[in-house]
N, C-alpha and C. Protein backbone atom coordinates (compact mmCIF):
# COMPACT_ATOMS: atom_id res chain seq x y z
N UNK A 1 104.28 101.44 88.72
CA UNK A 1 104.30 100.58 89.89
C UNK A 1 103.70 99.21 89.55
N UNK A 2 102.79 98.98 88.69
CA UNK A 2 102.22 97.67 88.33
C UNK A 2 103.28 96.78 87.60
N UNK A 3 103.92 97.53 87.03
CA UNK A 3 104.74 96.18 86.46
C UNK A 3 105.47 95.82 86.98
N UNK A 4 106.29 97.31 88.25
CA UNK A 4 107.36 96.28 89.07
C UNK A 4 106.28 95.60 90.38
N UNK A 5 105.12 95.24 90.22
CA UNK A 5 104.46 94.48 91.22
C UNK A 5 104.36 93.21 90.23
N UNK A 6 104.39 93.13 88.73
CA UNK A 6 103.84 91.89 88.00
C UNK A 6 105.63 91.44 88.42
N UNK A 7 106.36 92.26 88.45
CA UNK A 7 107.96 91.76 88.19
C UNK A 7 107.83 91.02 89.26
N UNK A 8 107.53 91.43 90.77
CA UNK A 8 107.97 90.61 91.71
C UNK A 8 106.96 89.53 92.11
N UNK A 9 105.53 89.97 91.77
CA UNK A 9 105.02 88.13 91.48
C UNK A 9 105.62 87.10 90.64
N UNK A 10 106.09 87.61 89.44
CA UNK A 10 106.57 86.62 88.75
C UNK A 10 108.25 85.92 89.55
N UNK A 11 109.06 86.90 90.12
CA UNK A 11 109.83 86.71 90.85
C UNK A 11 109.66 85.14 92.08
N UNK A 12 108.52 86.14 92.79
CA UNK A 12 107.90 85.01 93.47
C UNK A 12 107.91 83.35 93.20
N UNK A 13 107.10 83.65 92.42
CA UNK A 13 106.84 82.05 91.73
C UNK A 13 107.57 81.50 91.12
N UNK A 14 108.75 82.00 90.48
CA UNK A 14 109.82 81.66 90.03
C UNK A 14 111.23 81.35 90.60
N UNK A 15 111.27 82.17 91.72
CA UNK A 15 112.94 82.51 92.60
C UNK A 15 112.27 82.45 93.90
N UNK A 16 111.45 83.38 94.91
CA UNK A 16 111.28 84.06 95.70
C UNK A 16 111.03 82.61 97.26
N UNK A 17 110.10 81.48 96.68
CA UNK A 17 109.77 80.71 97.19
C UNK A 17 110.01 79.50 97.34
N UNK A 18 111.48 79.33 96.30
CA UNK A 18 112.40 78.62 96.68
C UNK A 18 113.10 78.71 97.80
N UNK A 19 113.29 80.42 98.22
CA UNK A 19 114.42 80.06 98.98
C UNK A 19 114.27 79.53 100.37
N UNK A 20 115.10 79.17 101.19
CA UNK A 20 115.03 78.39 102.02
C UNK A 20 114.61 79.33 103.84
N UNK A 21 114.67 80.49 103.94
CA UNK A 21 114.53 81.26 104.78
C UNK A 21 113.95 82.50 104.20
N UNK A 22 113.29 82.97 105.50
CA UNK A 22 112.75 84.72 105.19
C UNK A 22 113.95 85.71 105.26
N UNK A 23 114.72 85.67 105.57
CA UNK A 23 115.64 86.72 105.34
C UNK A 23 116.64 86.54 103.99
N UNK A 24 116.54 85.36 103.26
CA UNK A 24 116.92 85.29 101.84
C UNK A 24 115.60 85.70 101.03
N UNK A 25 114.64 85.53 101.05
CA UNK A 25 113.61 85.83 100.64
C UNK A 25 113.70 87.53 100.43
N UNK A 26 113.66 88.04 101.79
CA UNK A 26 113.90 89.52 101.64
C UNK A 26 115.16 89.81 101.11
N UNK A 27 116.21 89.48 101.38
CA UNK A 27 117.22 89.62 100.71
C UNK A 27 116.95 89.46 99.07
N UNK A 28 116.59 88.93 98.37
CA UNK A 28 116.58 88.49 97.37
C UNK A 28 115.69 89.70 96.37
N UNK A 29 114.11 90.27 97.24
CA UNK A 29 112.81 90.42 97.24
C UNK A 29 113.20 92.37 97.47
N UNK A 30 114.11 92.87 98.50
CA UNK A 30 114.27 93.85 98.74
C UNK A 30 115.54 95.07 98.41
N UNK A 31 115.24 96.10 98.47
CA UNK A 31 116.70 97.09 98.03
C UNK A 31 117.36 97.11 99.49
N UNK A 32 116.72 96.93 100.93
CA UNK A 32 117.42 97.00 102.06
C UNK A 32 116.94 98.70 102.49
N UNK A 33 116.69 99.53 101.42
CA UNK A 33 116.65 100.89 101.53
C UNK A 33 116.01 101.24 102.86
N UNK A 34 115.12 100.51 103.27
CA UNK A 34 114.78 101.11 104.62
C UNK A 34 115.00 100.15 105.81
N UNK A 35 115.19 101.01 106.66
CA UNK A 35 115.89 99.75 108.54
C UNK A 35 114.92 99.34 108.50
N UNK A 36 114.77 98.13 108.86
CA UNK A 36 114.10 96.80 109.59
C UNK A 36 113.75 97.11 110.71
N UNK A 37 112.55 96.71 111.29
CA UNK A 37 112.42 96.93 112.91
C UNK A 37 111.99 95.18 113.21
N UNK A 38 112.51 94.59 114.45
CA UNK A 38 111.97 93.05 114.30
C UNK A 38 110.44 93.12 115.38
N UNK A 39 109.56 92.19 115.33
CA UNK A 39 108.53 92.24 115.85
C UNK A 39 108.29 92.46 117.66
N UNK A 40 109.70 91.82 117.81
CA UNK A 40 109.93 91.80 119.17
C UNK A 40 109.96 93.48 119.66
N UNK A 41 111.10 94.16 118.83
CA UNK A 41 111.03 95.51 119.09
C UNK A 41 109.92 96.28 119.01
N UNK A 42 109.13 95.78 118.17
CA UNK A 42 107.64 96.86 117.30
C UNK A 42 107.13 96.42 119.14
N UNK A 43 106.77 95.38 119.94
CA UNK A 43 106.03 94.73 120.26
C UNK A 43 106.21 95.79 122.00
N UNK A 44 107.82 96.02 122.06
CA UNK A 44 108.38 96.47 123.21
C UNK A 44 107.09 98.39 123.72
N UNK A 45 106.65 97.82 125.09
CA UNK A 45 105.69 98.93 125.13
C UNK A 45 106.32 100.26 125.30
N UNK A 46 107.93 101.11 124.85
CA UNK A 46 108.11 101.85 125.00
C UNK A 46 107.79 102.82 122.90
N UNK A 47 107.61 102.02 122.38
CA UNK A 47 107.71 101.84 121.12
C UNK A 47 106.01 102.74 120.41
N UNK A 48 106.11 103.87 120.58
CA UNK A 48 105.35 104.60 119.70
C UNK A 48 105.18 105.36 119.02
N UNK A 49 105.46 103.83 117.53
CA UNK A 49 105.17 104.49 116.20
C UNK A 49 104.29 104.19 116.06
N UNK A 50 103.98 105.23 114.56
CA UNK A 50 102.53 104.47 114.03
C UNK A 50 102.49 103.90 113.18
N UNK A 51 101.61 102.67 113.05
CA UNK A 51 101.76 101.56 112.49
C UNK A 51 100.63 101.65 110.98
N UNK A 52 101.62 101.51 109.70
CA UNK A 52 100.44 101.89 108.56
C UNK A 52 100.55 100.11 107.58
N UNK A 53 99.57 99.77 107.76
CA UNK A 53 99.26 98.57 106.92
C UNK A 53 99.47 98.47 105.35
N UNK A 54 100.33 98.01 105.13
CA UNK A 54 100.65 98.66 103.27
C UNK A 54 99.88 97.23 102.57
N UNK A 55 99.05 97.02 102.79
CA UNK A 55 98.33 95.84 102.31
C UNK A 55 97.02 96.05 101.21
N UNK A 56 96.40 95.35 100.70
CA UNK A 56 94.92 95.68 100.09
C UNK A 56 93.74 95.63 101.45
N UNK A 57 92.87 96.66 101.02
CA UNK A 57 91.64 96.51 102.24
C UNK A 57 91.04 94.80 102.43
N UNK A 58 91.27 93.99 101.62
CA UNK A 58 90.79 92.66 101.77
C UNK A 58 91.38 91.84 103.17
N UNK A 59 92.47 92.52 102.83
CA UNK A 59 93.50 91.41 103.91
C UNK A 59 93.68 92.61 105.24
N UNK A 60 93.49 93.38 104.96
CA UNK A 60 93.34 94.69 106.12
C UNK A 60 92.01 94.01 107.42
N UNK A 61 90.92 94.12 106.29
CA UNK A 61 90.19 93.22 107.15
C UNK A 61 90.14 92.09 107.66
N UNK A 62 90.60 91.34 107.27
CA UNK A 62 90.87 90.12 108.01
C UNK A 62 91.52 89.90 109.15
N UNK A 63 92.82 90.77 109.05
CA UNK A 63 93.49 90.90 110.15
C UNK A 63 94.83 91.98 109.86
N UNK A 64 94.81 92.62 111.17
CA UNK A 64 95.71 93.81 111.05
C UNK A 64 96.32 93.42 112.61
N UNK A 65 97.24 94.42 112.75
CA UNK A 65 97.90 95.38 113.83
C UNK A 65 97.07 96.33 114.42
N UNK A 66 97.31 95.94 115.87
CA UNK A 66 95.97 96.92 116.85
C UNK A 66 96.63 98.18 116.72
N UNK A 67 95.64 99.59 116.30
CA UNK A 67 95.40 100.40 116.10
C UNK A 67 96.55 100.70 114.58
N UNK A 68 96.26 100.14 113.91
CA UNK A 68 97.12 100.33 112.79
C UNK A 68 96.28 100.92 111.46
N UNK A 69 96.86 101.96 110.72
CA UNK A 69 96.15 102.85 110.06
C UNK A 69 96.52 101.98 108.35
N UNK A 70 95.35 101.39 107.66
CA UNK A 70 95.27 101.32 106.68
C UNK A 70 95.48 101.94 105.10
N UNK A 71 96.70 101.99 104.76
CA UNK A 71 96.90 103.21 103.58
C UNK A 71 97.11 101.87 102.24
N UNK A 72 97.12 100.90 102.19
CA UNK A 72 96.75 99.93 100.88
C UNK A 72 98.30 99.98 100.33
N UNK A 73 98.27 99.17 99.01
CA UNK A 73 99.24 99.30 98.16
C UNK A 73 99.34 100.21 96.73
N UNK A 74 98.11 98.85 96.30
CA UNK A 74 98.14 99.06 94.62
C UNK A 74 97.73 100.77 94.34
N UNK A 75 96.76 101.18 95.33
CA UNK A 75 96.32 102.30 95.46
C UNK A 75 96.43 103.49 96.32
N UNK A 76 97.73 103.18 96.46
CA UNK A 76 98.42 104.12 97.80
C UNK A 76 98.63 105.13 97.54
N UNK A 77 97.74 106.49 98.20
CA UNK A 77 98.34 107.51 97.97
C UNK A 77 98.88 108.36 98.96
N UNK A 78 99.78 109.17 99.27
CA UNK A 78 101.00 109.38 99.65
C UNK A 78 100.25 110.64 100.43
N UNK A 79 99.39 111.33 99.66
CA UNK A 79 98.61 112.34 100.72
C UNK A 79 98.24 112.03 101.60
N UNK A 80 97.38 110.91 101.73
CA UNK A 80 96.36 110.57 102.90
C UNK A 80 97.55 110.34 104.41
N UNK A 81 98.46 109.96 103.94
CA UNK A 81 99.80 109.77 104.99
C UNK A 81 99.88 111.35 105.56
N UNK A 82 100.67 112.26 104.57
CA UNK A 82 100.73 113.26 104.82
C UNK A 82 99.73 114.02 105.73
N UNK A 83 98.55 114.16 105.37
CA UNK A 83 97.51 114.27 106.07
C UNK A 83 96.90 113.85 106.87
N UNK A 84 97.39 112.98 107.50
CA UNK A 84 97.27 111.69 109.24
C UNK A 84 98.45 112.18 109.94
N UNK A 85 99.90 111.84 108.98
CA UNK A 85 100.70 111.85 110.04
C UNK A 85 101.64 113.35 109.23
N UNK A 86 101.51 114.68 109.72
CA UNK A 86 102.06 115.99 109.32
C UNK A 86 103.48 115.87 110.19
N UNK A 87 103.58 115.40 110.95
CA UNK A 87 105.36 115.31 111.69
C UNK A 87 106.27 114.03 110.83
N UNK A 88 106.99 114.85 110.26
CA UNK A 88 107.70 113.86 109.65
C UNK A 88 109.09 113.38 110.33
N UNK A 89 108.86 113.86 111.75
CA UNK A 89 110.10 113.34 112.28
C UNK A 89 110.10 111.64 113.39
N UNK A 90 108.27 112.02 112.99
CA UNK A 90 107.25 110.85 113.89
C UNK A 90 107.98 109.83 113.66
N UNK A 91 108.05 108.72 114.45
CA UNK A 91 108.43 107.30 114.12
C UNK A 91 106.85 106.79 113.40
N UNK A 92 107.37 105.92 112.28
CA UNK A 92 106.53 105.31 111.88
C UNK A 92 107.25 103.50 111.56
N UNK A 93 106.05 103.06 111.62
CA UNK A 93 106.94 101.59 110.99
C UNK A 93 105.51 101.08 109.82
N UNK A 94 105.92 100.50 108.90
CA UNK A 94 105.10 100.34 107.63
C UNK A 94 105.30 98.62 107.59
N UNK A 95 104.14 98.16 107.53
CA UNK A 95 104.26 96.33 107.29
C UNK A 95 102.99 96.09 106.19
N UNK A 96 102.94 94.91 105.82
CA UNK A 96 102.57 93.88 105.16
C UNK A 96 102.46 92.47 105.32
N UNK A 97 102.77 91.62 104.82
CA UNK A 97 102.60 90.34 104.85
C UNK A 97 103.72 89.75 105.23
N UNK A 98 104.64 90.13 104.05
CA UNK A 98 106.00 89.93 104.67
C UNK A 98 106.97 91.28 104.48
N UNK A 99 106.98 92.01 103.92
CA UNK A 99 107.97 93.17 104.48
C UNK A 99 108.24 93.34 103.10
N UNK A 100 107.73 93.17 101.81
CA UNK A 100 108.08 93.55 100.72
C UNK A 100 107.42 94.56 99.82
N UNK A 101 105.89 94.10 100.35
CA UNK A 101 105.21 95.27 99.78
C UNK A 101 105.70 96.75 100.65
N UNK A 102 105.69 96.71 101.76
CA UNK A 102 106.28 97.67 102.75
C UNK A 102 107.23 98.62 102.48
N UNK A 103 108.25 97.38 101.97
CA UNK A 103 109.43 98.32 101.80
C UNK A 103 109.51 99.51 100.73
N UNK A 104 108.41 99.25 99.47
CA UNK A 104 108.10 100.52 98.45
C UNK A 104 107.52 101.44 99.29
N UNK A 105 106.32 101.57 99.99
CA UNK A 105 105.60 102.46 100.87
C UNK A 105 106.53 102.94 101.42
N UNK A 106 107.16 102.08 102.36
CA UNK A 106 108.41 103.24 102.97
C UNK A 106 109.07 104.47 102.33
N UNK A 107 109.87 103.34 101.37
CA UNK A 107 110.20 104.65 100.35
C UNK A 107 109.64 105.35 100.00
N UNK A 108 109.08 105.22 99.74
CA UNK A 108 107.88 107.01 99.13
C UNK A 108 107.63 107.83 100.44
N UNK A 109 107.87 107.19 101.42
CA UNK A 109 107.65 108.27 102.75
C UNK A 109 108.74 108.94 102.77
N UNK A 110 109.97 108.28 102.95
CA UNK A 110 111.55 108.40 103.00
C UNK A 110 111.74 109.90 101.76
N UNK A 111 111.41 109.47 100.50
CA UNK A 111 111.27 110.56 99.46
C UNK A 111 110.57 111.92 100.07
N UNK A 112 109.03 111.27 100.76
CA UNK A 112 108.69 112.90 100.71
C UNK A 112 109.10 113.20 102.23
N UNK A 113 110.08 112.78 103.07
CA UNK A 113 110.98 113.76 103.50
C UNK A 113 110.79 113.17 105.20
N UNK A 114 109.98 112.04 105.23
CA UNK A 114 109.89 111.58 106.84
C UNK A 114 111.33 110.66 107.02
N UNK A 115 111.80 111.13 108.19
CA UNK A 115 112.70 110.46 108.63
C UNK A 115 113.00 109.60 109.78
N UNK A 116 111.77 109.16 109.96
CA UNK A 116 111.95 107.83 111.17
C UNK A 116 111.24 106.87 110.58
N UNK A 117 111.48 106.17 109.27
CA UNK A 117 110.27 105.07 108.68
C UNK A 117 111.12 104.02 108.85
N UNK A 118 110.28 102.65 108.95
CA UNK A 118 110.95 101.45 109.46
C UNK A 118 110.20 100.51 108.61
N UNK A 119 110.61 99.51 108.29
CA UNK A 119 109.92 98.42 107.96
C UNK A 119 109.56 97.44 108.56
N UNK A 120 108.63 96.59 108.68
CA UNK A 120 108.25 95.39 109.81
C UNK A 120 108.53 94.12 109.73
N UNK A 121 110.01 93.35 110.08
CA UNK A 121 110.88 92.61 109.41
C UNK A 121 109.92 91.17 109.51
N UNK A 122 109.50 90.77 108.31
CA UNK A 122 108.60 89.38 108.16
C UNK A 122 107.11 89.82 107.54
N UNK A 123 106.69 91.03 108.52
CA UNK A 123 105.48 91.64 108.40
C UNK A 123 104.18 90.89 109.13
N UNK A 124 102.90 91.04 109.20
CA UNK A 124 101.95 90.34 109.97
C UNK A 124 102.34 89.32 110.34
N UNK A 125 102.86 88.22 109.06
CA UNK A 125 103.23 86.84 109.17
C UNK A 125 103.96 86.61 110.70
N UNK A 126 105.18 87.52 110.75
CA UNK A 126 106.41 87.00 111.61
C UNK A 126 105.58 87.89 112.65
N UNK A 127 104.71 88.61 112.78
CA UNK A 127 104.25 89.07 114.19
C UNK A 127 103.04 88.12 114.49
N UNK A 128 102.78 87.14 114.10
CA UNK A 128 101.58 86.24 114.40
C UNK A 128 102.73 84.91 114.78
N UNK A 129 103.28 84.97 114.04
CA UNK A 129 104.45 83.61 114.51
C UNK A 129 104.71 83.44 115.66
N UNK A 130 105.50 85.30 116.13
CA UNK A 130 105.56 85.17 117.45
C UNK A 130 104.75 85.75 118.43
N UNK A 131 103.39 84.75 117.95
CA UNK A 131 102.15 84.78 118.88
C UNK A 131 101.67 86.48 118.99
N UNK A 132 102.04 87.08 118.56
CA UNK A 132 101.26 88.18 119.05
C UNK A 132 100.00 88.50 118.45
N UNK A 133 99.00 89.36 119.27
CA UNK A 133 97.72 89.54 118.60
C UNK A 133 97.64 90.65 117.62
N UNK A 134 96.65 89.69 116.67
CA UNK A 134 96.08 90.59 115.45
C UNK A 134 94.61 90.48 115.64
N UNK A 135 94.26 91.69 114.88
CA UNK A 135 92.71 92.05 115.25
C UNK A 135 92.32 92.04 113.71
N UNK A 136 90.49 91.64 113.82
CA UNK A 136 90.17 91.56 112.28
C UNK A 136 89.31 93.42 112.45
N UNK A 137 88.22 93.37 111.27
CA UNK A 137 87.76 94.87 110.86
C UNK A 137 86.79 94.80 112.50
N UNK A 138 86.08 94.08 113.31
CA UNK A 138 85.17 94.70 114.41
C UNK A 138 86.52 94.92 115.65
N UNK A 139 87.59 94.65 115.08
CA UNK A 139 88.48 95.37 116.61
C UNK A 139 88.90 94.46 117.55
N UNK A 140 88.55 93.05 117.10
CA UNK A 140 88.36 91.76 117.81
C UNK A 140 89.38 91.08 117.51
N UNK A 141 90.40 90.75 118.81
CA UNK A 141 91.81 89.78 118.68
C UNK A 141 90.78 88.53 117.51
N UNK A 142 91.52 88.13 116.85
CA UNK A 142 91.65 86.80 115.69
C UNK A 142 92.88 86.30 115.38
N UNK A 143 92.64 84.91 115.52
CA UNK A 143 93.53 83.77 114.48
C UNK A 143 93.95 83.70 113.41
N UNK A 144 92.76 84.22 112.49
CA UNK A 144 92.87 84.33 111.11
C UNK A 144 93.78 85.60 110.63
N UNK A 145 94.45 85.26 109.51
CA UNK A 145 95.76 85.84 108.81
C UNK A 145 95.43 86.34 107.24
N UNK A 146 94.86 86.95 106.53
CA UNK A 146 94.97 86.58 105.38
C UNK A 146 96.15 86.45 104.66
N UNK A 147 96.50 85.10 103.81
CA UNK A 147 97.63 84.75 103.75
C UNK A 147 98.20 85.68 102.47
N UNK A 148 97.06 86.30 101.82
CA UNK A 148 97.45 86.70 100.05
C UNK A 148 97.62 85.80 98.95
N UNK A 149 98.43 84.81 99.09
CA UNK A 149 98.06 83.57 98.13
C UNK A 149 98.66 82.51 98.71
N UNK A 150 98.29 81.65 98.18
CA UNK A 150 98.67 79.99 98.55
C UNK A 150 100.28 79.92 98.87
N UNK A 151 100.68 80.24 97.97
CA UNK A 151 102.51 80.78 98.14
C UNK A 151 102.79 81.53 99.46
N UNK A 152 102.38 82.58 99.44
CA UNK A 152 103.13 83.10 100.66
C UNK A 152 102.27 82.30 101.79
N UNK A 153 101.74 81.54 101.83
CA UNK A 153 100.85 81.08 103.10
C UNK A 153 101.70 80.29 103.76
N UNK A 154 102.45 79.78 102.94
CA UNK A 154 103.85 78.57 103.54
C UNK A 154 105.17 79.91 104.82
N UNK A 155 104.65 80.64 104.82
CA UNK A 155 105.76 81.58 105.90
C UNK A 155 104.64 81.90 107.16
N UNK A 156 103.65 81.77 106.81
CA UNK A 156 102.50 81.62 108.20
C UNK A 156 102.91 80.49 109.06
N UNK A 157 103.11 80.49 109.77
CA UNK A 157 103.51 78.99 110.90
C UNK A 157 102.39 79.49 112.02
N UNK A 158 101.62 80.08 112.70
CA UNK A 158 101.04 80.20 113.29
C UNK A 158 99.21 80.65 112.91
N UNK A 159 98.22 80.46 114.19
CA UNK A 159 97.09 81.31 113.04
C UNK A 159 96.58 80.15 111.81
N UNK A 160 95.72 80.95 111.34
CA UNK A 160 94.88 80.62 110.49
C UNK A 160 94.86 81.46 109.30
N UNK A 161 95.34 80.59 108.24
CA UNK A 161 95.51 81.45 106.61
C UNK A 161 94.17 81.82 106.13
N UNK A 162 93.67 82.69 105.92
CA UNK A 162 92.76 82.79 104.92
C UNK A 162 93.22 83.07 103.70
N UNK A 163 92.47 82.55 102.35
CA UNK A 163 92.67 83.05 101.09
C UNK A 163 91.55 82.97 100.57
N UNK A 164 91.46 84.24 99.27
CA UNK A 164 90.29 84.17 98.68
C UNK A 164 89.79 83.22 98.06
């Protein structure tokens, strides 16, 4: 998994942030393998999935999705899912920053056999865009976004970027 994460930074900085829109971006960035859910839908109050943060704990804290369960990337393991969420017929939807780290997490859910996983089309970014609230680690609506790096900070249009 590390090298296809060095593959798609280098991607990034090379291809990824040229392009001119987020849905070439994902296009470009993604296999498509898992449905898209758009923020508007995640946002609709009939809508309960559960929401797993495929991010690093750095940017978890800074700001997340209210009541959204933290399972990481680089160090994601696939039990701790299993062992939160045992219905694999549960709706779930899986985000990130922008919907790329996500879309691997998905898959590995999809593999071990859940069949309602979604991805969160944009990810935090496009759910702060369209104004909705994010909460940091005390549970408290915030502005602040962590952006992940200077690069992806340019798809934040709303909010406040943090970077390390």
């Amino acid at each position: 998994m590390r090298n296809y994460i060095t593959f798609i930074f280098l991607s990034f900085s090379t291809l990824g942030f040229s392009q001119e829109s987020l849905s070439e971006l994902l296009k470009q960035n993604n296999e498509q393998s898992v449905p898209y859910i758009s923020v508007q839908e995640l946002a609709m109050p009939k809508t309960k999935a559960i929401l797993l943060d495929a991010r690093e704990q750095k940017e978890y804290n800074v700001s997340h999705l209210e009541n959204a369960i933290y399972v990481g990337y680089d160090f994601f393991d696939l039990k701790s899912v299993t062992d939160t969420v045992p219905d694999k017929n549960q709706e779930i939807v899986v985000y990130c920053s922008l919907g790329i780290r996500s879309e691997d997490i998905a898959e590995q859910l999809k593999k071990e056999g859940y069949k309602n996983v979604r991805n969160l089309y944009g990810g935090i970014f496009e759910w702060k865009n369209n104004n909705f609230k994010v909460y940091n680690q005390k549970q408290q609506i915030t502005d602040s976004v962590h952006a992940f790096s200077k690069e992806w900070s340019k798809w934040l249009k709303k909010g406040n970027a943090i970077l390390d």
